[in-house]
C-alpha atoms as a PDB file:
ATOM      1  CA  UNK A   1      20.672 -75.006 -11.246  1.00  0.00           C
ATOM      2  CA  UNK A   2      22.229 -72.684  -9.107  1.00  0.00           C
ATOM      3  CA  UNK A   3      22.591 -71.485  -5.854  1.00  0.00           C
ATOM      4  CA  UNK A   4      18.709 -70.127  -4.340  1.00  0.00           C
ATOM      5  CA  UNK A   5      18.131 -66.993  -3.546  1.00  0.00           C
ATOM      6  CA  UNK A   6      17.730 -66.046   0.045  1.00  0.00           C
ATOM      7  CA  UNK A   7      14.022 -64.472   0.804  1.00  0.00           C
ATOM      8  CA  UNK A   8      13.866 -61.973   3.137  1.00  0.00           C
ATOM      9  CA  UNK A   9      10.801 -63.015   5.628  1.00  0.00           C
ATOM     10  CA  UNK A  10      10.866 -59.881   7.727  1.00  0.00           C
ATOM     11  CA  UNK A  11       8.217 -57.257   6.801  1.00  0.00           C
ATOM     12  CA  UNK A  12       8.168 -53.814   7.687  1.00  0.00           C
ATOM     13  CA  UNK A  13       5.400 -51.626   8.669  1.00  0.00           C
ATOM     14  CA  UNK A  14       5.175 -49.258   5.533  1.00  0.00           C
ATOM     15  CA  UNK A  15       4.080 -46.059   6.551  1.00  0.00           C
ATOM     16  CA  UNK A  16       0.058 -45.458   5.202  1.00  0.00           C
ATOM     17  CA  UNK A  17       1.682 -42.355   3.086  1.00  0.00           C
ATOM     18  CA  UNK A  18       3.716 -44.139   1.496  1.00  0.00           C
ATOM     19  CA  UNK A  19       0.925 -46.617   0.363  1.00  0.00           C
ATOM     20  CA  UNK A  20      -0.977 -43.553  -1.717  1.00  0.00           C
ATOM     21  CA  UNK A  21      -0.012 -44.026  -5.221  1.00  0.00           C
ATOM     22  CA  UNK A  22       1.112 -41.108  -7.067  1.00  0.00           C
ATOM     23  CA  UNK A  23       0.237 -40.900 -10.524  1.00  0.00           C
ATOM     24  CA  UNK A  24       1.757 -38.652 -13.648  1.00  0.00           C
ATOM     25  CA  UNK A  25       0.792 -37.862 -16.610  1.00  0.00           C
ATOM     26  CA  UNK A  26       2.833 -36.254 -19.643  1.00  0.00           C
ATOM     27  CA  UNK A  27       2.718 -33.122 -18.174  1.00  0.00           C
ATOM     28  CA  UNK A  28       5.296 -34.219 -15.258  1.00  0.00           C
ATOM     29  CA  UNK A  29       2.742 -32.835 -12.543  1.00  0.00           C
ATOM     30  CA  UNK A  30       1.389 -35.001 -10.152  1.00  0.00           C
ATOM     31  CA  UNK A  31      -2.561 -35.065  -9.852  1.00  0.00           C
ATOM     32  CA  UNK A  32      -2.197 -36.971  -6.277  1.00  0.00           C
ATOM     33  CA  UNK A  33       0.214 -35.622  -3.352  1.00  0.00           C
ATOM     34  CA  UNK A  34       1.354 -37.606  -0.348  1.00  0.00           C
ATOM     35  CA  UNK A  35      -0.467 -35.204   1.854  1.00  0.00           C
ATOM     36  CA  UNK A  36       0.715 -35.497   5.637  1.00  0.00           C
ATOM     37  CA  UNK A  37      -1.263 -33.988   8.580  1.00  0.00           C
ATOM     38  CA  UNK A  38      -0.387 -31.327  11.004  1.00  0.00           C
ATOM     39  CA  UNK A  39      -0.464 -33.139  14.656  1.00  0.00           C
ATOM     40  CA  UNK A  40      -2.480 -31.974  16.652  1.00  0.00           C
ATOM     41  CA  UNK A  41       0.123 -30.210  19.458  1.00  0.00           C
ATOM     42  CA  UNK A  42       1.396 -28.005  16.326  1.00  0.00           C
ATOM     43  CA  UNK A  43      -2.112 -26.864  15.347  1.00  0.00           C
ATOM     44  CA  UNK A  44      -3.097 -26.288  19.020  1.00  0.00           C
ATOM     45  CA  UNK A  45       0.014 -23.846  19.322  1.00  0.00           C
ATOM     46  CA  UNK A  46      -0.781 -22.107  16.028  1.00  0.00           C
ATOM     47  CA  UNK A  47      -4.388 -21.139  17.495  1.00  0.00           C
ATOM     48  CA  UNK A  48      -3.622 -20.941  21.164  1.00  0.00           C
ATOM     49  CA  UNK A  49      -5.660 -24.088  21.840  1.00  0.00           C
ATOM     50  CA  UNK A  50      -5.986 -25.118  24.704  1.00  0.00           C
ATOM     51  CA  UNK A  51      -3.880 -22.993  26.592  1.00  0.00           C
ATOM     52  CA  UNK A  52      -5.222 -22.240  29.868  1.00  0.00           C
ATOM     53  CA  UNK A  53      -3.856 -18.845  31.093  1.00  0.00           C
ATOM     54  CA  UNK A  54      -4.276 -17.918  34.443  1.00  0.00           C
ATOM     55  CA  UNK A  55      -6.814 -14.444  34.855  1.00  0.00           C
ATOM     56  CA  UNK A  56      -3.503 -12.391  36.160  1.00  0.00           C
ATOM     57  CA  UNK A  57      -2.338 -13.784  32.432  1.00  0.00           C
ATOM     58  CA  UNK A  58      -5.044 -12.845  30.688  1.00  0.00           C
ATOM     59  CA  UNK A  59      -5.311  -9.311  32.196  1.00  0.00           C
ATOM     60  CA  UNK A  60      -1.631  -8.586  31.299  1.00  0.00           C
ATOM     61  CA  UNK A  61      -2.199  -9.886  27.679  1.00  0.00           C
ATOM     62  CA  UNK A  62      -5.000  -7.487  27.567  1.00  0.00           C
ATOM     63  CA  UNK A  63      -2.951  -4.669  28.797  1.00  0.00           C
ATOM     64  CA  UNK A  64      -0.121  -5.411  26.722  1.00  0.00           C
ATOM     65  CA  UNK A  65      -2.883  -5.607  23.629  1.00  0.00           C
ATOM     66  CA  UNK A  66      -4.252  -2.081  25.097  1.00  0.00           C
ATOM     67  CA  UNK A  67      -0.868  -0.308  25.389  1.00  0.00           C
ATOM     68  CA  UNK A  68       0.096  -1.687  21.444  1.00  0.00           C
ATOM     69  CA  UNK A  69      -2.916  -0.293  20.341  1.00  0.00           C
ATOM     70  CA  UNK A  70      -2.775   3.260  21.685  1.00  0.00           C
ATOM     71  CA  UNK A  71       1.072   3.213  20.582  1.00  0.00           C
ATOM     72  CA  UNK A  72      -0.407   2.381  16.807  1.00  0.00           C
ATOM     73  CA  UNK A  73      -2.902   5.265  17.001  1.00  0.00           C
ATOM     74  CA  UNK A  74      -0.312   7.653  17.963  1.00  0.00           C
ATOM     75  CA  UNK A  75       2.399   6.683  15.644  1.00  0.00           C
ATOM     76  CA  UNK A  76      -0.441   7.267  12.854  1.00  0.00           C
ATOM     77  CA  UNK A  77      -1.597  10.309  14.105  1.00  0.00           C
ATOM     78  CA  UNK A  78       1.691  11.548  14.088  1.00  0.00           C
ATOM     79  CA  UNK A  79       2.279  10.272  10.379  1.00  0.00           C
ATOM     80  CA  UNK A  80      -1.465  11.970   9.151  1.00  0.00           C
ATOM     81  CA  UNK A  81      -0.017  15.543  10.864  1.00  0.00           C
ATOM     82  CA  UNK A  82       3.125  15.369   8.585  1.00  0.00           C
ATOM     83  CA  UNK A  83       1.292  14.128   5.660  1.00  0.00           C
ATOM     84  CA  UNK A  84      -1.317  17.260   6.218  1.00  0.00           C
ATOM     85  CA  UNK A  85       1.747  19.668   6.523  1.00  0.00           C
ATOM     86  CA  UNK A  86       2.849  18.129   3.617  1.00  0.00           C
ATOM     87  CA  UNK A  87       0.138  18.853   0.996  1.00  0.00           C
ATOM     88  CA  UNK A  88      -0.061  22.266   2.564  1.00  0.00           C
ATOM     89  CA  UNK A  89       3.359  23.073   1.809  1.00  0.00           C
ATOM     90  CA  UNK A  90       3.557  22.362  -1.423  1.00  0.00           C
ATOM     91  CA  UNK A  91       0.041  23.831  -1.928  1.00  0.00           C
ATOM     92  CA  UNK A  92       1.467  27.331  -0.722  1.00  0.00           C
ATOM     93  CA  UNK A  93       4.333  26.614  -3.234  1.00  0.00           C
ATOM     94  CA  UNK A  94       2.504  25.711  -6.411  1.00  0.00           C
ATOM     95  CA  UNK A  95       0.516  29.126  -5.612  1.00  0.00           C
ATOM     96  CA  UNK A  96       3.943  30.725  -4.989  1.00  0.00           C
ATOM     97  CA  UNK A  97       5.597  29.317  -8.210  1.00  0.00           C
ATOM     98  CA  UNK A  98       2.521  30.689 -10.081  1.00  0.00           C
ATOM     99  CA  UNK A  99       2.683  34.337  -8.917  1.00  0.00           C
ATOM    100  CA  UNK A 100       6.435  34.257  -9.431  1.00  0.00           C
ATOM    101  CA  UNK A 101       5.609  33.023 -13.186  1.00  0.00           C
ATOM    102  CA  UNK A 102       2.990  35.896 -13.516  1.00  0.00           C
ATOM    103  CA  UNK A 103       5.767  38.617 -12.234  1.00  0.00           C
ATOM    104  CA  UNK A 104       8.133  37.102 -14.609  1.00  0.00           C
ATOM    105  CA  UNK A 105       6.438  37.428 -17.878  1.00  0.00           C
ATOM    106  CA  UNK A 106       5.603  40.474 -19.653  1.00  0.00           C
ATOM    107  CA  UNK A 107       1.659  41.128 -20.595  1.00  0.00           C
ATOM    108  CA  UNK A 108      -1.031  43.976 -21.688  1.00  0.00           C
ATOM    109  CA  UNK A 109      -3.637  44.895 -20.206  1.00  0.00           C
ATOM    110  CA  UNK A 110      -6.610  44.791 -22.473  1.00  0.00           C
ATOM    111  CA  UNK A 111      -8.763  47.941 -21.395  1.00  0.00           C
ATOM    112  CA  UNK A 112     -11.194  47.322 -24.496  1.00  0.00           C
ATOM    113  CA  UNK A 113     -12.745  43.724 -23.821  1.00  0.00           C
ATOM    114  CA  UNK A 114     -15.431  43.866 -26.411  1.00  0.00           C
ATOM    115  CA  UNK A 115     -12.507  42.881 -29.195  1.00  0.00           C
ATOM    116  CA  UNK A 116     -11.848  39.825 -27.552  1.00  0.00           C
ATOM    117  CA  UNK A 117     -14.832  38.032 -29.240  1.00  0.00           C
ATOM    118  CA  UNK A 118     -13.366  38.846 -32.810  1.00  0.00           C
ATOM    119  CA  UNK A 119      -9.664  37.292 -31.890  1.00  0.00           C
ATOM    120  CA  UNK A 120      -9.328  33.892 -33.489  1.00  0.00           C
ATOM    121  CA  UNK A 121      -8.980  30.648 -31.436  1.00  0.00           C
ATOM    122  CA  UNK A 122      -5.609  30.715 -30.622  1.00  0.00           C
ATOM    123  CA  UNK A 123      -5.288  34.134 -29.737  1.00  0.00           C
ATOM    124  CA  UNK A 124      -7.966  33.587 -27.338  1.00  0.00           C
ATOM    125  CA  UNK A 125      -5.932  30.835 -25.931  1.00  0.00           C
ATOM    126  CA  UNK A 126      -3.431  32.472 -24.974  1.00  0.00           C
ATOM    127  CA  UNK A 127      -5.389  35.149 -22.725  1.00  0.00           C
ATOM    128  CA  UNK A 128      -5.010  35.107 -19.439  1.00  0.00           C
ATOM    129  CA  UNK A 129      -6.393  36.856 -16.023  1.00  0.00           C
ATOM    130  CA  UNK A 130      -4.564  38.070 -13.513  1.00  0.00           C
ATOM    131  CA  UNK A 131      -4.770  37.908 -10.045  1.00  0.00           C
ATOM    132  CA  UNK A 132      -6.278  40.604  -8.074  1.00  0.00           C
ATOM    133  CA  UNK A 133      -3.574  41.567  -6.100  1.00  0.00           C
ATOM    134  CA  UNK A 134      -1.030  41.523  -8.759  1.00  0.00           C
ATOM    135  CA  UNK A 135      -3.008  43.010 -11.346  1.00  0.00           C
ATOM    136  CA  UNK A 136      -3.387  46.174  -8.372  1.00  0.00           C
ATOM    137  CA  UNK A 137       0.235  46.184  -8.241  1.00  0.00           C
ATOM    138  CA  UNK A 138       0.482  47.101 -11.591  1.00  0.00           C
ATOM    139  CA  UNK A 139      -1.925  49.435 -11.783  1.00  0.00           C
ATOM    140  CA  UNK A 140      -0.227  51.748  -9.213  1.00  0.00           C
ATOM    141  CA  UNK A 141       2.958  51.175 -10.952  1.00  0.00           C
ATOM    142  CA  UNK A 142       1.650  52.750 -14.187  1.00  0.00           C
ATOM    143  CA  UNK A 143      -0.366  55.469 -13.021  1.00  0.00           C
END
């Protein structure tokens, strides 16, 4: 025969995660993870657990909270205002745009209404009222 084999008679501690089997199937993903838990220091600095703040501490952490706050509010008040004068402006310029298109095309004015009713569909479509003012303007130009 030959030679033995040497055994190795030290054992190591194996870590309990790496006991947990993982299994797969065809698919390639596994349906158990080695799942490893967050110590307990980590989690307690995520939540602020058990931190014990002096009241001078707290006070200034509720001032700082206080000041943050009121900046917030302003900076969106400030945002809202230019938003609002936004709209507004182009508001007054749609209505501009639309008198300007209204001075730039050429029209009748219909003095006998009653014929209206007897136009066809399209016709009809295509009638359009004026606005006061301009529809003044024009007025005085012609007579």
């Amino acid at each position: 025969m030959g030679r033995a084999k040497e055994i190795n008679t030290e054992y190591k501690e194996i870590p309990k995660e790496d006991l947990i089997k993982v299994g797969k199937p065809k698919s390639g993903k596994p349906w158990k993870k080695n799942t490893q838990r967050v110590s307990n220091k980590v989690l307690a600095l995520r939540q602020n657990v058990g931190m014990i703040l002096t009241f001078d501490q707290k006070v200034q952490r509720a001032k700082e909270r206080k000041e943050l706050k009121e900046k917030m509010d302003q900076l969106k008040q400030e945002y809202d205002e230019k938003m609002e004068k936004e709209r507004q402006r182009l508001k007054e310029k749609a209505k501009r745009d639309e008198l300007n298109q209204y001075k730039s095309s050429t029209f009748q004015v219909i003095k006998d209404t009653k014929r209206i009713k007897n136009w066809n569909k399209k016709a009809r479509s295509t009638l359009a009222k004026l606005p006061s003012e301009l529809y003044e303007k024009i007025i005085a130009k012609n007579y």
